[in-house]
C-alpha atoms as a PDB file:
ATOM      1  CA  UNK A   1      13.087  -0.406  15.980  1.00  0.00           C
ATOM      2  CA  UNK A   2      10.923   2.406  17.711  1.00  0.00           C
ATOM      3  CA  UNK A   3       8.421   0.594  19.500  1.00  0.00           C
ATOM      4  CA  UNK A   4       9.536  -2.926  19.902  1.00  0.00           C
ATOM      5  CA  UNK A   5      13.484  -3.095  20.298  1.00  0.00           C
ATOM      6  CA  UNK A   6      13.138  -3.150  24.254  1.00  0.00           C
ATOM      7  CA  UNK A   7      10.524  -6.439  24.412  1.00  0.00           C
ATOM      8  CA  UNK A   8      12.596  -9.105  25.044  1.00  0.00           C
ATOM      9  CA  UNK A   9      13.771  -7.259  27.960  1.00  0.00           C
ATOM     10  CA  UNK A  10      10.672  -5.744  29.228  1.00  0.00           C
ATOM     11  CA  UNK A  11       9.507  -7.961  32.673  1.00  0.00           C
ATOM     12  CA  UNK A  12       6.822  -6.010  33.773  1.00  0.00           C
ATOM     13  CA  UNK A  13       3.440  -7.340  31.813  1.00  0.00           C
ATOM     14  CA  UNK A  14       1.776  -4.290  31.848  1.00  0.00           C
ATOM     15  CA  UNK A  15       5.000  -2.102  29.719  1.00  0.00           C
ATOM     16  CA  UNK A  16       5.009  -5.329  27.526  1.00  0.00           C
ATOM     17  CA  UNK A  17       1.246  -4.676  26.736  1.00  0.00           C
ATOM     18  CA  UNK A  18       1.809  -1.123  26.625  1.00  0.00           C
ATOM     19  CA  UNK A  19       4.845  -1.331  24.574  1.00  0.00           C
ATOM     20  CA  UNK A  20       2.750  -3.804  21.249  1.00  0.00           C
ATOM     21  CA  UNK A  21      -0.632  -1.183  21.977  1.00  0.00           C
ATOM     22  CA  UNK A  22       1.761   1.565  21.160  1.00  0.00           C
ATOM     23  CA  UNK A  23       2.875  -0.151  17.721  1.00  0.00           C
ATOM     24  CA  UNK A  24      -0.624  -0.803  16.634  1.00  0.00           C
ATOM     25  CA  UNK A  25      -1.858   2.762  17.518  1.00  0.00           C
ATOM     26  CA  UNK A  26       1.307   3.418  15.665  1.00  0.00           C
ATOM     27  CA  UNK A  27       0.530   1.268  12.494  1.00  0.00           C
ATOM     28  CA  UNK A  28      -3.071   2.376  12.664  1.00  0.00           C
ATOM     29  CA  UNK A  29      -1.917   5.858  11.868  1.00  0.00           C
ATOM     30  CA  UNK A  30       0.183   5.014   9.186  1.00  0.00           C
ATOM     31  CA  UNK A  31      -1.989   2.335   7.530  1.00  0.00           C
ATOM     32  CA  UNK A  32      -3.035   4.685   5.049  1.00  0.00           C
ATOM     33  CA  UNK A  33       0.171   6.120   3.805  1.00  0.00           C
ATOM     34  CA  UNK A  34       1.877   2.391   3.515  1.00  0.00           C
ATOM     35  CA  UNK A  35       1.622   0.723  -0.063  1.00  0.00           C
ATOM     36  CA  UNK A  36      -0.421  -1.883  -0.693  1.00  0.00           C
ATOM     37  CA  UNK A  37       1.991  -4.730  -0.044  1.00  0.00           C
ATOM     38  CA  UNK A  38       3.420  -3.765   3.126  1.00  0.00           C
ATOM     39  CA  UNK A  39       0.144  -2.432   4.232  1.00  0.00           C
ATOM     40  CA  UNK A  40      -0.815  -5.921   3.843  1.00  0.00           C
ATOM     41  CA  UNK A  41       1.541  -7.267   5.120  1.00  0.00           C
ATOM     42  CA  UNK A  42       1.790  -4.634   8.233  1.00  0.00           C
ATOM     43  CA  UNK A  43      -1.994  -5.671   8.887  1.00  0.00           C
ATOM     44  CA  UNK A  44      -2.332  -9.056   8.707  1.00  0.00           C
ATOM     45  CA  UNK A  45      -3.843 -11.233  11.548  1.00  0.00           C
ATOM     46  CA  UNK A  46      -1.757 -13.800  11.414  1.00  0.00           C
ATOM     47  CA  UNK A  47       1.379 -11.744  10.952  1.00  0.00           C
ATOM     48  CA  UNK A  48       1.774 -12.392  15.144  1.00  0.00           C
ATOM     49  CA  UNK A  49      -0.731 -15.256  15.601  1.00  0.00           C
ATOM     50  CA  UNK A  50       2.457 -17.674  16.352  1.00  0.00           C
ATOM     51  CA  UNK A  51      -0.157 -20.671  15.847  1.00  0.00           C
ATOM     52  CA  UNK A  52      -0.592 -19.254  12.219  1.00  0.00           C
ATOM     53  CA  UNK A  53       1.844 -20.888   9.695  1.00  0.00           C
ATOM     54  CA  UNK A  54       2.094 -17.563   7.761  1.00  0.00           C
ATOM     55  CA  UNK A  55       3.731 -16.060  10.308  1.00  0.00           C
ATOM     56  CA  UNK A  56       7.333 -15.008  10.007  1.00  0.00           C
ATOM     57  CA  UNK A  57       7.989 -15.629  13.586  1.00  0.00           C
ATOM     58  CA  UNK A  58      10.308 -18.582  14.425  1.00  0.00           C
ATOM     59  CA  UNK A  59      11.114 -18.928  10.522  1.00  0.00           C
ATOM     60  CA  UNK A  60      14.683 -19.712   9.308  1.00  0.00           C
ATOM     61  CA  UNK A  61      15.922 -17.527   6.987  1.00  0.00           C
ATOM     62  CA  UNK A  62      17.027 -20.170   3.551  1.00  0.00           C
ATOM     63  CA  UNK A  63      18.026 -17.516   1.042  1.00  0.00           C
ATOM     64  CA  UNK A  64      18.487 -13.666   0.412  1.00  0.00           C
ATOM     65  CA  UNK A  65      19.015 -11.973  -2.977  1.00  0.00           C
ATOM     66  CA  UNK A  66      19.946  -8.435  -3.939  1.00  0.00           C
ATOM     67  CA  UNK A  67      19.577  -7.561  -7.813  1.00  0.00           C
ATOM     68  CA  UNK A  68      21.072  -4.362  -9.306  1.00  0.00           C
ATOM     69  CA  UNK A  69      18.985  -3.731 -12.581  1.00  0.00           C
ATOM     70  CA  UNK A  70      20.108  -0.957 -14.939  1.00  0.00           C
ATOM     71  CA  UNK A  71      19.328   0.438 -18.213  1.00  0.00           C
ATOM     72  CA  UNK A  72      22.391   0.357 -20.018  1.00  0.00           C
ATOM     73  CA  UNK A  73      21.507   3.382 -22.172  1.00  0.00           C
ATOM     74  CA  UNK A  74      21.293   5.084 -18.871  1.00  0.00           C
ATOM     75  CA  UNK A  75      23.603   3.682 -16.126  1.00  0.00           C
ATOM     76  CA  UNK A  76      22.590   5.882 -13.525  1.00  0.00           C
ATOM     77  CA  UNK A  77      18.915   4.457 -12.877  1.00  0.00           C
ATOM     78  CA  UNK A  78      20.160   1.321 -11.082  1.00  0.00           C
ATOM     79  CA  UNK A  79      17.401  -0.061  -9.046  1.00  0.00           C
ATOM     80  CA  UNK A  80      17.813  -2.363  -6.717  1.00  0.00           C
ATOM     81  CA  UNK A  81      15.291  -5.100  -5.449  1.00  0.00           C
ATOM     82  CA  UNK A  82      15.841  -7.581  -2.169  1.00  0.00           C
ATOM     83  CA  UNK A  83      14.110 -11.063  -2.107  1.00  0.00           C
ATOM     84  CA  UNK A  84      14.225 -13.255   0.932  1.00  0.00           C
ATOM     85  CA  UNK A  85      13.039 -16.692   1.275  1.00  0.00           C
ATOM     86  CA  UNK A  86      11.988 -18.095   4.826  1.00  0.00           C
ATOM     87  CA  UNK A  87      11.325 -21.688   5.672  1.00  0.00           C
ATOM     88  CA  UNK A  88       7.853 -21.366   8.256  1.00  0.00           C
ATOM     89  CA  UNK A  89       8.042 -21.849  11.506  1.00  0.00           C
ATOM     90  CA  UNK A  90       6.274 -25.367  10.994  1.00  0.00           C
ATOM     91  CA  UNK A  91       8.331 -26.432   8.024  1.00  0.00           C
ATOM     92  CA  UNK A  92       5.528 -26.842   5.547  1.00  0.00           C
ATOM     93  CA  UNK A  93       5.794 -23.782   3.938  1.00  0.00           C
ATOM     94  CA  UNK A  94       7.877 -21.006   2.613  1.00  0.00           C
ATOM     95  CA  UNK A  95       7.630 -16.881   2.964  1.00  0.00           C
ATOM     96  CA  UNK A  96       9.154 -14.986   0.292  1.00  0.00           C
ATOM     97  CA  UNK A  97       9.293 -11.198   1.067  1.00  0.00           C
ATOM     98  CA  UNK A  98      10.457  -9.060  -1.897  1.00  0.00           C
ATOM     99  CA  UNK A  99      11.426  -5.503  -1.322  1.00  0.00           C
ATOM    100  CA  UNK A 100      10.630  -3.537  -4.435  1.00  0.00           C
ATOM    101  CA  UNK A 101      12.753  -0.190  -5.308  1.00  0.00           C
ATOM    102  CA  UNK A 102      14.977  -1.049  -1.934  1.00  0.00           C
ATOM    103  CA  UNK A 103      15.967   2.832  -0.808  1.00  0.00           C
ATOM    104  CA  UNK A 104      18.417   1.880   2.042  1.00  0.00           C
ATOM    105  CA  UNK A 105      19.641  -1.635   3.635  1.00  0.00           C
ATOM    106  CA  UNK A 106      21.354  -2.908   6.483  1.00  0.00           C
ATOM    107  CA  UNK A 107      22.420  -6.207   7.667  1.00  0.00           C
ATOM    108  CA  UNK A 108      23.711  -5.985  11.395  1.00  0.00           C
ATOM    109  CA  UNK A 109      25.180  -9.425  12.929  1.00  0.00           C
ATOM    110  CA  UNK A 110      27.087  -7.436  15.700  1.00  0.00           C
ATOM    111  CA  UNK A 111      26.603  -8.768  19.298  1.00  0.00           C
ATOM    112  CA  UNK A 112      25.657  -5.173  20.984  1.00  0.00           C
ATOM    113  CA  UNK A 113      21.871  -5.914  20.475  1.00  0.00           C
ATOM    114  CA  UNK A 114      19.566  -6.889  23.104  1.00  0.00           C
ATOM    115  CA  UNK A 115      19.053 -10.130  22.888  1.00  0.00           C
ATOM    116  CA  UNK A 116      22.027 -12.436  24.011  1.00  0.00           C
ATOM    117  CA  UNK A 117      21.081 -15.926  23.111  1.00  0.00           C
ATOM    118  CA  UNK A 118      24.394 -17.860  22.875  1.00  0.00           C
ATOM    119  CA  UNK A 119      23.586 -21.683  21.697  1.00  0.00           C
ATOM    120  CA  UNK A 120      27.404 -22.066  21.945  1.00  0.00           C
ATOM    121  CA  UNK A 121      27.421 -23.545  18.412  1.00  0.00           C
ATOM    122  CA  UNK A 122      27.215 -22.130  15.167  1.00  0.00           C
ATOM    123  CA  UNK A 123      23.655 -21.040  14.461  1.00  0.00           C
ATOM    124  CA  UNK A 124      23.636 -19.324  11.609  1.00  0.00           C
ATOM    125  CA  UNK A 125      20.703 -16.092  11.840  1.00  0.00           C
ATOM    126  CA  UNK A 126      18.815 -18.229  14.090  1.00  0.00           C
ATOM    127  CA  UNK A 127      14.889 -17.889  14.263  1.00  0.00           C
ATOM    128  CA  UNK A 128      13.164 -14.701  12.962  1.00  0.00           C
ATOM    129  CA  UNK A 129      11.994 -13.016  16.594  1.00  0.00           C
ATOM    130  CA  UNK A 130      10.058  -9.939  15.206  1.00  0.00           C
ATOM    131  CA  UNK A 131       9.960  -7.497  13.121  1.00  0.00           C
ATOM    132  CA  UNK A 132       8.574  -3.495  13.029  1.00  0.00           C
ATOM    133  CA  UNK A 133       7.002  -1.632   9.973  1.00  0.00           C
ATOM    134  CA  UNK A 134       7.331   1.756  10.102  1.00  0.00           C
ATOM    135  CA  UNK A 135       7.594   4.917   7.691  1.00  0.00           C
ATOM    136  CA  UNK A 136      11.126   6.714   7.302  1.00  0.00           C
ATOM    137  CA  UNK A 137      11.064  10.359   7.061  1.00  0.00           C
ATOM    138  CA  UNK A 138      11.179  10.734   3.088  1.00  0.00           C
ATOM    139  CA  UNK A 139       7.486   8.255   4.008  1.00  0.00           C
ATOM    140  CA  UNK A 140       8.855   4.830   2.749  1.00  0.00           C
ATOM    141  CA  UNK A 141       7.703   1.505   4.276  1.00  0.00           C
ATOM    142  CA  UNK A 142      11.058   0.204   6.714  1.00  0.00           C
ATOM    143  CA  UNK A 143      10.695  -3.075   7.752  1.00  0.00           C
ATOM    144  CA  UNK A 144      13.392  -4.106  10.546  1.00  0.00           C
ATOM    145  CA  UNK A 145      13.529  -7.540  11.282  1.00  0.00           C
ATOM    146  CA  UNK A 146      15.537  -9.249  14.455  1.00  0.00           C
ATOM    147  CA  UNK A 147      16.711 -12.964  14.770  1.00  0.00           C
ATOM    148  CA  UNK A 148      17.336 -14.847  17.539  1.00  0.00           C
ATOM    149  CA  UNK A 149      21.120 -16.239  17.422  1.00  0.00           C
ATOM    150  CA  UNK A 150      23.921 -14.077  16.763  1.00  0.00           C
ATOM    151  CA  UNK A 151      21.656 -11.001  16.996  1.00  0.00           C
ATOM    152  CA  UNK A 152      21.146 -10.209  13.881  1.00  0.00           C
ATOM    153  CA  UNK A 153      18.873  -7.142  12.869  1.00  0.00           C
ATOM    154  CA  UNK A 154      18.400  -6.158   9.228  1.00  0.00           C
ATOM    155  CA  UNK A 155      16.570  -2.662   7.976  1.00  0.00           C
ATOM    156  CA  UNK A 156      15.686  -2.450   4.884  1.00  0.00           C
ATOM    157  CA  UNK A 157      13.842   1.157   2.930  1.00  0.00           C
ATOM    158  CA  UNK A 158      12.013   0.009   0.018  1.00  0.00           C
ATOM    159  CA  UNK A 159       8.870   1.602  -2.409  1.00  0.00           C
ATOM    160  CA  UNK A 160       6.794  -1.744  -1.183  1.00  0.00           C
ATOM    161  CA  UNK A 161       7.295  -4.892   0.129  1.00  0.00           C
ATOM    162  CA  UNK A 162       5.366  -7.722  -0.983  1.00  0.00           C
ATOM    163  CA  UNK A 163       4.299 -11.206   1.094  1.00  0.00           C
ATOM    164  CA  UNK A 164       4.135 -14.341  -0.450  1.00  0.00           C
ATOM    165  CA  UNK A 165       3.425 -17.629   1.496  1.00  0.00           C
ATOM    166  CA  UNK A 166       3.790 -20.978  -0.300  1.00  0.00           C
ATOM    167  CA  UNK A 167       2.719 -24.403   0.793  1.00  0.00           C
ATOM    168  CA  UNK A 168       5.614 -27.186   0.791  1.00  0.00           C
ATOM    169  CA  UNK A 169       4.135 -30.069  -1.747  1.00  0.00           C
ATOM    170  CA  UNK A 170       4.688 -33.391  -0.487  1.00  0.00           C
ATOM    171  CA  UNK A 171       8.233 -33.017   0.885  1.00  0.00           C
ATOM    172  CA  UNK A 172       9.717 -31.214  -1.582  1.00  0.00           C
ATOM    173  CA  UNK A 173       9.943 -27.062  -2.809  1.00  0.00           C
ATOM    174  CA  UNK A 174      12.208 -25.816  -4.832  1.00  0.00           C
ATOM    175  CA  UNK A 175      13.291 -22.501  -3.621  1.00  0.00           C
ATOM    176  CA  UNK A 176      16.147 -21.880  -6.148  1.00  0.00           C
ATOM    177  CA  UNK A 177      13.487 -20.509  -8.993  1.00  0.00           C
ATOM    178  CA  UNK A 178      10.871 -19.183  -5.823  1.00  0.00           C
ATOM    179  CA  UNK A 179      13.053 -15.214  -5.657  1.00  0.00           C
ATOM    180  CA  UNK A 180      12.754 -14.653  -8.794  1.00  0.00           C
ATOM    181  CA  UNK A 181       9.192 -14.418  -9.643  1.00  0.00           C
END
């Protein structure tokens, strides 16, 4: 992360301010150049309006799928897509993020990071903390996310990334067919 790796240890209010205006000057610039899912996505109020039950923060991470697709006439144009499935923050809803034409990945659980929440129990990912949009160099959307237990970041390069928030009917969603779509 560029702009927001530092916040959890940041003390001083002002460099914490500082720190989130220099991500949105950030994200202004690039608005443009991002597709149109993760430009959504990127620019959403609610995306850190924690009383919002869109917002990724605080979700718990139910499923994560990575599909190869190839043309078997021509077994070099794999493509690979990444769908995650999130249960909200308030448990009445689900967030599916799919990563379309995924350039690069990569899931980090190592302990090195700078959070150091230890719950002294198997936690599994823990709560999603935050997460950064930015452009890599070849001008791809890369959306790093970080989690609360075990310290896990992700980074994943993709063409787009698209949102998706559904409402929990009654007390029941079926997330097995939900990735797929």
């Amino acid at each position: 992360m560029r702009y927001l790796k530092d916040i959890p240890a940041i003390s001083n209010l002002n460099d914490f301010h500082s720190r989130w205006n220099e991500y949105y000057r950030y994200l202004s610039d690039i608005s443009q150049r991002l597709p149109e899912g993760a430009r959504y996505f990127a620019n959403a109020d609610w995306h850190w309006d924690f009383a919002d039950h869109r917002c990724p923060h605080d979700a718990w991470l139910k499923k994560i799928e990575i599909n190869e697709n190839r043309m078997l006439d021509v077994p070099q144009s794999a493509t690979v897509n990444i769908n995650i499935a999130l249960l909200g923050a308030y448990h009445d809803g689900y967030i599916l993020l799919h990563y379309f034409g995924v350039r690069s990945y990569k899931f980090d659980t190592s302990r090195s990071n700078i959070l150091n929440i230890d719950l002294g129990v198997a936690n599994g990912h823990g709560d999603w903390y935050m997460d950064e949009i930015s452009l890599s160099d070849d001008g791809f959307p890369v959306h790093e996310i970080q989690f609360t237990s075990s310290e896990t970041c992700w980074s994943i390069e993709a063409e787009d990334i698209v949102y998706e928030w559904l409402p929990v009917q009654g007390n029941y969603c079926n997330i097995e067919n939900m990735l797929s779509r």
